[in-house]
Protein backbone atom coordinates (compact mmCIF):
# COMPACT_ATOMS: atom_id res chain seq x y z
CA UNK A 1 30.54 95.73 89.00
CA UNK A 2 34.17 94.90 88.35
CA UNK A 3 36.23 94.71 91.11
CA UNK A 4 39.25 97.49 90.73
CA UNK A 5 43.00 96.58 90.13
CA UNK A 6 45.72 97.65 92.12
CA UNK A 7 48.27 99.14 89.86
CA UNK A 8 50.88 99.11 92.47
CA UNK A 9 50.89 95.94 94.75
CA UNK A 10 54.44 95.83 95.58
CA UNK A 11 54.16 99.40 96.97
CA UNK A 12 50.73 98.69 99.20
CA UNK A 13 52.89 95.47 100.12
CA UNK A 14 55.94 97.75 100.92
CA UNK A 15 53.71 99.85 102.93
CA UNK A 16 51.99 96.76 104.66
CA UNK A 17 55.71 95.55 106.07
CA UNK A 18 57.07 98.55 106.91
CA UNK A 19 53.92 99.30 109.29
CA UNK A 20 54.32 96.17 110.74
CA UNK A 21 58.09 96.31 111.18
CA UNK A 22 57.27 100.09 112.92
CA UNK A 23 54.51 98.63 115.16
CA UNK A 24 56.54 95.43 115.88
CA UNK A 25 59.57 98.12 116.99
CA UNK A 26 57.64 100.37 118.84
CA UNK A 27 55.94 97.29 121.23
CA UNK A 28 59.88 96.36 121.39
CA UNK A 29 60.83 99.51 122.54
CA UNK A 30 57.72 99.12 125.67
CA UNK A 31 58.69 96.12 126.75
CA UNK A 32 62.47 97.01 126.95
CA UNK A 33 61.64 99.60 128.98
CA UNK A 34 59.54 97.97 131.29
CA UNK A 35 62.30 95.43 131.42
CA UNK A 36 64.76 98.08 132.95
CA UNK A 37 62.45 99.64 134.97
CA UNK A 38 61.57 96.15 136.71
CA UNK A 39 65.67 95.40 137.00
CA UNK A 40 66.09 98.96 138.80
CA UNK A 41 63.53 98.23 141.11
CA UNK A 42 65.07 94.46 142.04
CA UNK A 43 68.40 96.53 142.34
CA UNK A 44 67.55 98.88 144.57
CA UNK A 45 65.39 95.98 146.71
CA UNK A 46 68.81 94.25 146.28
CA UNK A 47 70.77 97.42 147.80
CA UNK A 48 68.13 97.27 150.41
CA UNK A 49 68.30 93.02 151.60
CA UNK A 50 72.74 93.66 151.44
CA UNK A 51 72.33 96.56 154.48
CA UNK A 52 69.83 93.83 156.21
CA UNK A 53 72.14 91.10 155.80
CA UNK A 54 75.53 93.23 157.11
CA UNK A 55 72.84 94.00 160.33
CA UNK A 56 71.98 90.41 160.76
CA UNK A 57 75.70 89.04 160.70
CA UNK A 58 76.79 92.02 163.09
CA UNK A 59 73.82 91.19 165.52
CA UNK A 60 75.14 87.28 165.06
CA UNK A 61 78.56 87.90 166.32
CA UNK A 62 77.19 90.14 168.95
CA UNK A 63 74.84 87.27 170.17
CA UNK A 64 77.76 84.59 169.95
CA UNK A 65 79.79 87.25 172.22
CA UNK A 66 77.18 88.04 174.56
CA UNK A 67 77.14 83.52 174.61
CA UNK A 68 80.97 83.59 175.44
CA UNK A 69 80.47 85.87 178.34
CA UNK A 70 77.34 84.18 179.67
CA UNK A 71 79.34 80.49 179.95
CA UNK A 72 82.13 82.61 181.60
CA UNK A 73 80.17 84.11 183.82
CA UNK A 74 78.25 80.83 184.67
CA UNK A 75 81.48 78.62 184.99
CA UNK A 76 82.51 81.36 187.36
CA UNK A 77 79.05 80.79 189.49
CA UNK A 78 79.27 77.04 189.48
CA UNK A 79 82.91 77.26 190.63
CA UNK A 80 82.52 79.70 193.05
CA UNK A 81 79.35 77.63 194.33
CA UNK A 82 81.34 74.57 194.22
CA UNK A 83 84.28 75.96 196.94
């Protein structure tokens, strides 16, 4: 048996790339979006942690108040103890 010519190489060629090039745009197209999807999710955990962090520097200054008052209030004791 003789094996059978390809009259058109250049075209199965063509065809051959421009598969590829469609397959290798398509998995592009995936990943991008998986890509954003993962960078809205860290931005809204983001959005989440800055509301946590405003709460933890409120409670902070309320803690170093609540200090202030307690050394007042215990200078006041020891002085008062003191007379």
């Amino acid at each position: 048996m003789e094996k059978q010519s390809h009259k058109y190489p250049e075209l199965r060629l063509s065809f051959v790339m421009s598969t590829a090039l469609l397959l290798q745009t398509a998995v592009a197209l995936i990943w991008i979006g998986a890509a954003t999807e993962r960078l809205a999710q860290l931005e809204e955990k983001a959005e989440g942690l800055e509301a946590v962090s405003e709460r933890t520097v409120r409670l902070e200054e309320q803690g170093a108040y609540m200090r202030a008052s307690l050394d007042r209030i215990e200078f006041t004791l020891s002085k008062s103890m003191a007379e």
